[in-house]
C-alpha atoms as a PDB file:
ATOM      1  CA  UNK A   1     -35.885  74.994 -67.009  1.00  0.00           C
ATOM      2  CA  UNK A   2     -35.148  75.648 -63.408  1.00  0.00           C
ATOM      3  CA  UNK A   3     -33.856  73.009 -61.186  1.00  0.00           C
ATOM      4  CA  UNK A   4     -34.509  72.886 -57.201  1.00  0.00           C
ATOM      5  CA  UNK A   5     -32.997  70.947 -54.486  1.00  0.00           C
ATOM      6  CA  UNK A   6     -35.152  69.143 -51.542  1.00  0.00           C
ATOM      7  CA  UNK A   7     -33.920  72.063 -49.733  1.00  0.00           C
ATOM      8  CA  UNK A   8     -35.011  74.535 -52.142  1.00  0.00           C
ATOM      9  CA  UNK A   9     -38.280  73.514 -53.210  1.00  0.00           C
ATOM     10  CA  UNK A  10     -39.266  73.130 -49.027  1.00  0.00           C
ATOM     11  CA  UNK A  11     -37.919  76.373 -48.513  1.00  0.00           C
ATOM     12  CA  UNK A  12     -39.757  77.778 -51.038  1.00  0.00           C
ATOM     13  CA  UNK A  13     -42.982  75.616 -50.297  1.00  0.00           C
ATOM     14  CA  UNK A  14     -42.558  76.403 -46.322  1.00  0.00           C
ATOM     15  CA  UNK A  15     -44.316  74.611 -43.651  1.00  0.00           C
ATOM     16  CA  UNK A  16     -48.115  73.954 -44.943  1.00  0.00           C
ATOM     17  CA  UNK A  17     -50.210  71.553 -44.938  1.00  0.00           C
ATOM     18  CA  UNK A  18     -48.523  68.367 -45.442  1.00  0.00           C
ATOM     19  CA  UNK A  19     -46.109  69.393 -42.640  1.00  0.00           C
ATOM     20  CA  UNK A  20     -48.416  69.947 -40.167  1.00  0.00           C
ATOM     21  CA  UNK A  21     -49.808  66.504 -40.713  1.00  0.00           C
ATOM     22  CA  UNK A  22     -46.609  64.705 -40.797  1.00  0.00           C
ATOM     23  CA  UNK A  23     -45.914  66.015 -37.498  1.00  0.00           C
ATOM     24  CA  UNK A  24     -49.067  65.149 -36.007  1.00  0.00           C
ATOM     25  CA  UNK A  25     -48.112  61.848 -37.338  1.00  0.00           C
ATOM     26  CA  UNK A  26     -44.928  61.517 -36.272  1.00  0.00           C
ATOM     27  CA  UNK A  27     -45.440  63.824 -32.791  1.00  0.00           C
ATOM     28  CA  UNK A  28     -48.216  60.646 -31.824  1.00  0.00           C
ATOM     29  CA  UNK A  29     -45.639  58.289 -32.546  1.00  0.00           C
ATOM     30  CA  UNK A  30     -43.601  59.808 -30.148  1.00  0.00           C
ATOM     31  CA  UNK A  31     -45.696  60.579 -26.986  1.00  0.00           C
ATOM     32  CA  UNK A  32     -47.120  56.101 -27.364  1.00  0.00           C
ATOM     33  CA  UNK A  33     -43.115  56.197 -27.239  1.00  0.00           C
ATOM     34  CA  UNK A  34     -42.634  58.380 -24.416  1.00  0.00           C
ATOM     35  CA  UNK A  35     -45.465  56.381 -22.712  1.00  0.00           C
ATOM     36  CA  UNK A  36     -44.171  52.834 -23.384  1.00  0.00           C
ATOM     37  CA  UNK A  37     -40.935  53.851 -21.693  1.00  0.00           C
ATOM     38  CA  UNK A  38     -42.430  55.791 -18.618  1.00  0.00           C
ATOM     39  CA  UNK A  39     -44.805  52.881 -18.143  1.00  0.00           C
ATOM     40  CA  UNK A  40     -42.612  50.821 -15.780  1.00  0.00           C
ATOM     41  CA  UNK A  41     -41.903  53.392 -13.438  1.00  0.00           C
ATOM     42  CA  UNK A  42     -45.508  53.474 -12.422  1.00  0.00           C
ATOM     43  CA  UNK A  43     -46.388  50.151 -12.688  1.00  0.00           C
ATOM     44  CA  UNK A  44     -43.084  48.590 -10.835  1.00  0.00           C
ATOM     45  CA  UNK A  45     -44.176  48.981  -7.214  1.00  0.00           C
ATOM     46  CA  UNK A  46     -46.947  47.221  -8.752  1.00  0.00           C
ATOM     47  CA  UNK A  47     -45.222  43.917 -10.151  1.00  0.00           C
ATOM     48  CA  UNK A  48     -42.955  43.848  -7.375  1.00  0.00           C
ATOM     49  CA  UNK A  49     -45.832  43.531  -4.985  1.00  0.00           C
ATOM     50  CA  UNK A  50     -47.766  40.933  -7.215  1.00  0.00           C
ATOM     51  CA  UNK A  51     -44.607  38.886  -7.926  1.00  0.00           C
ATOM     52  CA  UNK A  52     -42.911  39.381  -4.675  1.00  0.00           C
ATOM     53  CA  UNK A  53     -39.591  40.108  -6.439  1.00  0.00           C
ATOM     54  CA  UNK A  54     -36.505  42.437  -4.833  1.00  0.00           C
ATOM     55  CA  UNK A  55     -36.221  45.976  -5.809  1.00  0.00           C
ATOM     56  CA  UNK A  56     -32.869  44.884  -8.075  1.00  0.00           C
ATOM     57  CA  UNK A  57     -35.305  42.649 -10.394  1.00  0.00           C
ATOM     58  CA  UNK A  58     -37.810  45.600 -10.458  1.00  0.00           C
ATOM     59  CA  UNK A  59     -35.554  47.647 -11.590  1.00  0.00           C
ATOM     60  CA  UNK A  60     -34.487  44.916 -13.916  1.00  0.00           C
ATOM     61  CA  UNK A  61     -37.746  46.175 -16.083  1.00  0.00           C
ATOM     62  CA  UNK A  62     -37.116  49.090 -16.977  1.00  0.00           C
ATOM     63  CA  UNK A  63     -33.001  48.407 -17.491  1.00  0.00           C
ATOM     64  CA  UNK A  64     -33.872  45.553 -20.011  1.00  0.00           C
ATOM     65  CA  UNK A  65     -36.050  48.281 -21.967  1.00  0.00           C
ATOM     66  CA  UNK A  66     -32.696  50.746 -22.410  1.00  0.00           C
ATOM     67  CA  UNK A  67     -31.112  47.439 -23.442  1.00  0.00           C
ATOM     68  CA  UNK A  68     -33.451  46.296 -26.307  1.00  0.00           C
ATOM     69  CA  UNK A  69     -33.005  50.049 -27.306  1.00  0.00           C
ATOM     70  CA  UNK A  70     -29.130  49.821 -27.978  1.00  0.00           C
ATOM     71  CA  UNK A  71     -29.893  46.789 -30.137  1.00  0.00           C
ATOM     72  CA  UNK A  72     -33.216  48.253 -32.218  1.00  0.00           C
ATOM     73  CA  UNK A  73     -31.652  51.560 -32.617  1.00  0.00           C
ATOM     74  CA  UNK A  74     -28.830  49.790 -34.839  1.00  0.00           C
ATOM     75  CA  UNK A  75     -31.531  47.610 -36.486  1.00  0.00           C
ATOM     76  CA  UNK A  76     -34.376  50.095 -37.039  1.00  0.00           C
ATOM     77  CA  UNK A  77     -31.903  52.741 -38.714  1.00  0.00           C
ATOM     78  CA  UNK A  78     -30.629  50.164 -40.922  1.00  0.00           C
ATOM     79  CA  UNK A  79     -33.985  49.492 -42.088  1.00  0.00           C
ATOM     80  CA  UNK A  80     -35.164  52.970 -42.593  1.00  0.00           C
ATOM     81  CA  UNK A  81     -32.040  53.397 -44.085  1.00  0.00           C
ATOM     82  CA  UNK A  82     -32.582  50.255 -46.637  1.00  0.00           C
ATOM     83  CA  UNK A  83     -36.278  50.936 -47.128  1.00  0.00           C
ATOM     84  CA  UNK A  84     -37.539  54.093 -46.066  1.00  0.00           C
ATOM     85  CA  UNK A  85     -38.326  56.053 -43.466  1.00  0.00           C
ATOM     86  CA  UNK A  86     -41.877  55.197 -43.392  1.00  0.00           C
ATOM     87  CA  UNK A  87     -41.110  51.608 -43.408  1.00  0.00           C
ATOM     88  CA  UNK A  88     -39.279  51.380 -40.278  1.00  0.00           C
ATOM     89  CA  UNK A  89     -41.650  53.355 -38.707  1.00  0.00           C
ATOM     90  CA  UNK A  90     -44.513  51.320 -39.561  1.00  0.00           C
ATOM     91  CA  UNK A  91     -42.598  48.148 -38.640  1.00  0.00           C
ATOM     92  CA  UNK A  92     -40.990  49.339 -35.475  1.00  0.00           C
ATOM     93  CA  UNK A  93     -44.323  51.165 -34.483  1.00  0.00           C
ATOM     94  CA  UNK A  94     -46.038  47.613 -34.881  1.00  0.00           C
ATOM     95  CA  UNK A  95     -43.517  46.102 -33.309  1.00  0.00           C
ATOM     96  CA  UNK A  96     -43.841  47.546 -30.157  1.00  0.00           C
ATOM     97  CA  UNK A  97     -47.479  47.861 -30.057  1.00  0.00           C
ATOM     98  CA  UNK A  98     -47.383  43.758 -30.450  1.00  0.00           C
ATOM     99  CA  UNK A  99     -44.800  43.447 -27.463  1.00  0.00           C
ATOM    100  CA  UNK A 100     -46.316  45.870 -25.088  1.00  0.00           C
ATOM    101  CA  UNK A 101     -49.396  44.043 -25.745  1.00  0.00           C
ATOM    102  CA  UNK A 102     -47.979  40.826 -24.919  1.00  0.00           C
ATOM    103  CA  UNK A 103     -46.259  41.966 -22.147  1.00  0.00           C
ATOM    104  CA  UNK A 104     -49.296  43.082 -20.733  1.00  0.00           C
ATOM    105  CA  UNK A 105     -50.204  39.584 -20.391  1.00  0.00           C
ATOM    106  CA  UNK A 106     -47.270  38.123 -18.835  1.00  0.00           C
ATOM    107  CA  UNK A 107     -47.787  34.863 -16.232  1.00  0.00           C
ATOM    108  CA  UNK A 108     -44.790  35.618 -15.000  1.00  0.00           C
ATOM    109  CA  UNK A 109     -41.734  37.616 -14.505  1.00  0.00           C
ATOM    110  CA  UNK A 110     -38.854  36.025 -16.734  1.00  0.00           C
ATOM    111  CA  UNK A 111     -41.359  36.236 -19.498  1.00  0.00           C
ATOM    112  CA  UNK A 112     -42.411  40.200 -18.267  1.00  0.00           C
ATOM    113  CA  UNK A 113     -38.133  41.205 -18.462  1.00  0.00           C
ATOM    114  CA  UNK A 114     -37.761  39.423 -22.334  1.00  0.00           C
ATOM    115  CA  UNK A 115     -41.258  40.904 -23.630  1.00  0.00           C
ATOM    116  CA  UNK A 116     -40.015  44.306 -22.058  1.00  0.00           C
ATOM    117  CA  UNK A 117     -36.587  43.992 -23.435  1.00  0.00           C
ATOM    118  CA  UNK A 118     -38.471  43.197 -26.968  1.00  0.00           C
ATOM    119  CA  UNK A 119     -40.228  46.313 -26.202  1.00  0.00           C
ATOM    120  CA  UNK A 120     -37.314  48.092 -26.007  1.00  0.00           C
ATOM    121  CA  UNK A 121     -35.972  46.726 -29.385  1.00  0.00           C
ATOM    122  CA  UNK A 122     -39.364  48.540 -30.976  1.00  0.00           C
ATOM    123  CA  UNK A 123     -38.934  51.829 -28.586  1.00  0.00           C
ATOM    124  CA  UNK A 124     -35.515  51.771 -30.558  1.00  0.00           C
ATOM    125  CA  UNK A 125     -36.653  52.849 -33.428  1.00  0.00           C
ATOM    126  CA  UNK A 126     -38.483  55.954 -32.280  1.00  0.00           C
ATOM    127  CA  UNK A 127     -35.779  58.013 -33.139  1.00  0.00           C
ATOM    128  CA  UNK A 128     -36.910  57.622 -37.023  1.00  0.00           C
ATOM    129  CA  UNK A 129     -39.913  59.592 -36.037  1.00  0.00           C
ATOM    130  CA  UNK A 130     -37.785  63.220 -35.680  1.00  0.00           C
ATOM    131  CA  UNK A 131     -35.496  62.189 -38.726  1.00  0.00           C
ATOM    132  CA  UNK A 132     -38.443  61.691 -40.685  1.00  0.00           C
ATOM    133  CA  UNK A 133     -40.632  64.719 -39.877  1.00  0.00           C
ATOM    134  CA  UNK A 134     -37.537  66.926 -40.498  1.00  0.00           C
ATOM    135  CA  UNK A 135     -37.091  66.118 -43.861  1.00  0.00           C
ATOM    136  CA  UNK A 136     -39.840  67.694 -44.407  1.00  0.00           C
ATOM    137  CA  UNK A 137     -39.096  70.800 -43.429  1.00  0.00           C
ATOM    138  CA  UNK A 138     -37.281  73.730 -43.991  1.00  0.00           C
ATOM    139  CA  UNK A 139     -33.869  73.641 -43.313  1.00  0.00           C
ATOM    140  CA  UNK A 140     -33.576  77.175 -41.821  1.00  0.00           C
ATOM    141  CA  UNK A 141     -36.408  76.040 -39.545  1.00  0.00           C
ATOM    142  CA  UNK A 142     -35.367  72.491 -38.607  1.00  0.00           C
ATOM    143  CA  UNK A 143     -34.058  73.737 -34.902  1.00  0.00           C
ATOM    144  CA  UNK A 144     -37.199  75.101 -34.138  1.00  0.00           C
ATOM    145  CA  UNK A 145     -39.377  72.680 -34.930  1.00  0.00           C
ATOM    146  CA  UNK A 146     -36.909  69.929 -33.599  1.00  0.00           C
ATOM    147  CA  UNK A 147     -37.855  71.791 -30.437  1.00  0.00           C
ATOM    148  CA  UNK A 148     -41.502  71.823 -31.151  1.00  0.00           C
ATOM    149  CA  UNK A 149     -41.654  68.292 -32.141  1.00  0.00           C
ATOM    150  CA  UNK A 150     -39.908  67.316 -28.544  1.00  0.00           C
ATOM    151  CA  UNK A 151     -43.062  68.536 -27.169  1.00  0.00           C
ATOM    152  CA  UNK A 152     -44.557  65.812 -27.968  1.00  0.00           C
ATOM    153  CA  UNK A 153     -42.555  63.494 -25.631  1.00  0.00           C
ATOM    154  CA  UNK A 154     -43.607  65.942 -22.945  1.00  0.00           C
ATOM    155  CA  UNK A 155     -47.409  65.157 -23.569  1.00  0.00           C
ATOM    156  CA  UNK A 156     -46.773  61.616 -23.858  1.00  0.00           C
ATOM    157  CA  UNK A 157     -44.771  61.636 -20.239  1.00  0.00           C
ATOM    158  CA  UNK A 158     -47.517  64.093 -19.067  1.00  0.00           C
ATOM    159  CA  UNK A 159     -50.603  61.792 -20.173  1.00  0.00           C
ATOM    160  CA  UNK A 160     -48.629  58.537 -18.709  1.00  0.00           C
ATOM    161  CA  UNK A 161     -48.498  60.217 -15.708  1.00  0.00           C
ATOM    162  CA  UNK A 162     -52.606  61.345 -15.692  1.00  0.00           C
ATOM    163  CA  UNK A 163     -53.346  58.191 -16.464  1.00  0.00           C
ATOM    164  CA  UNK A 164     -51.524  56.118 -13.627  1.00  0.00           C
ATOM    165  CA  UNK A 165     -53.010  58.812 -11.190  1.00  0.00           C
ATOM    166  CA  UNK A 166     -56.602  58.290 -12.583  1.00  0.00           C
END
């Protein structure tokens, strides 16, 4: 009986199907990530007006985002790690949705800089998303679809971006 390894058996398979829809998956994951984290830079002016608050606590925001990252990177690869891939992506994916939500509805800004900072605890897991579509493919392929996959951030900055200017 023949034996394969991962590597084997998805070079031999190639990229079908299944692949395609992972990355879909994971590529949507990854532009709601690129979009949580460009968010602030449109909508700063905004709360600064609103709130009356200096430029230094505006940009405050989006520093306490890059902050909760540092901290949910450790944690979110430790649980992907522990319990899968697809765990921590469900989890951190949540996560963030439930935070950006909240944040949304902020009375004021203390509460606005630790919901954002939370945010940034869930954006901190994004980096699961590319570790988990490319173990599904091929390994002779991985570069190139690492660079196709980072397309997807692109789109997500691009549609933040259309969005704010609708």
């Amino acid at each position: 009986m023949e034996t394969y390894t991962t590597d084997d058996a998805l070079t031999k398979m190639g990229f079908g199907r299944s692949q395609a829809l992972v990355l879909v998956y994971a590529g949507m994951g990854w532009v709601a990530e690129a979009m949580e984290l460009m968010l602030l830079s449109f909508l700063g002016p905004f709360v600064r007006e609103q709130w009356n608050i200096s430029p230094q606590n505006e940009s405050m925001l989006s520093s306490v985002v890059f902050a909760g990252m540092l901290i949910g990177a450790c944690a979110w690869g430790f649980v992907s790690d522990k319990y899968g891939r697809r765990t921590g992506l469900l989890f951190s994916t949540m996560f963030t949705s439930g935070m950006g939500f909240l944040s949304a509805l902020s009375p004021n800004y203390l509460c606005l800089v630790a919901l954002r900072f939370l945010v940034g605890v869930g954006v901190g897991g994004s980096h699961v998303f590319i570790s988990w579509f490319l173990e599904f493919v091929p390994a002779q392929n991985r570069g190139t679809w690492m660079v196709i996959f980072s397309l997807f951030w692109t789109l997500g900055t691009i549609l933040e971006a259309s969005l704010a200017w609708v």
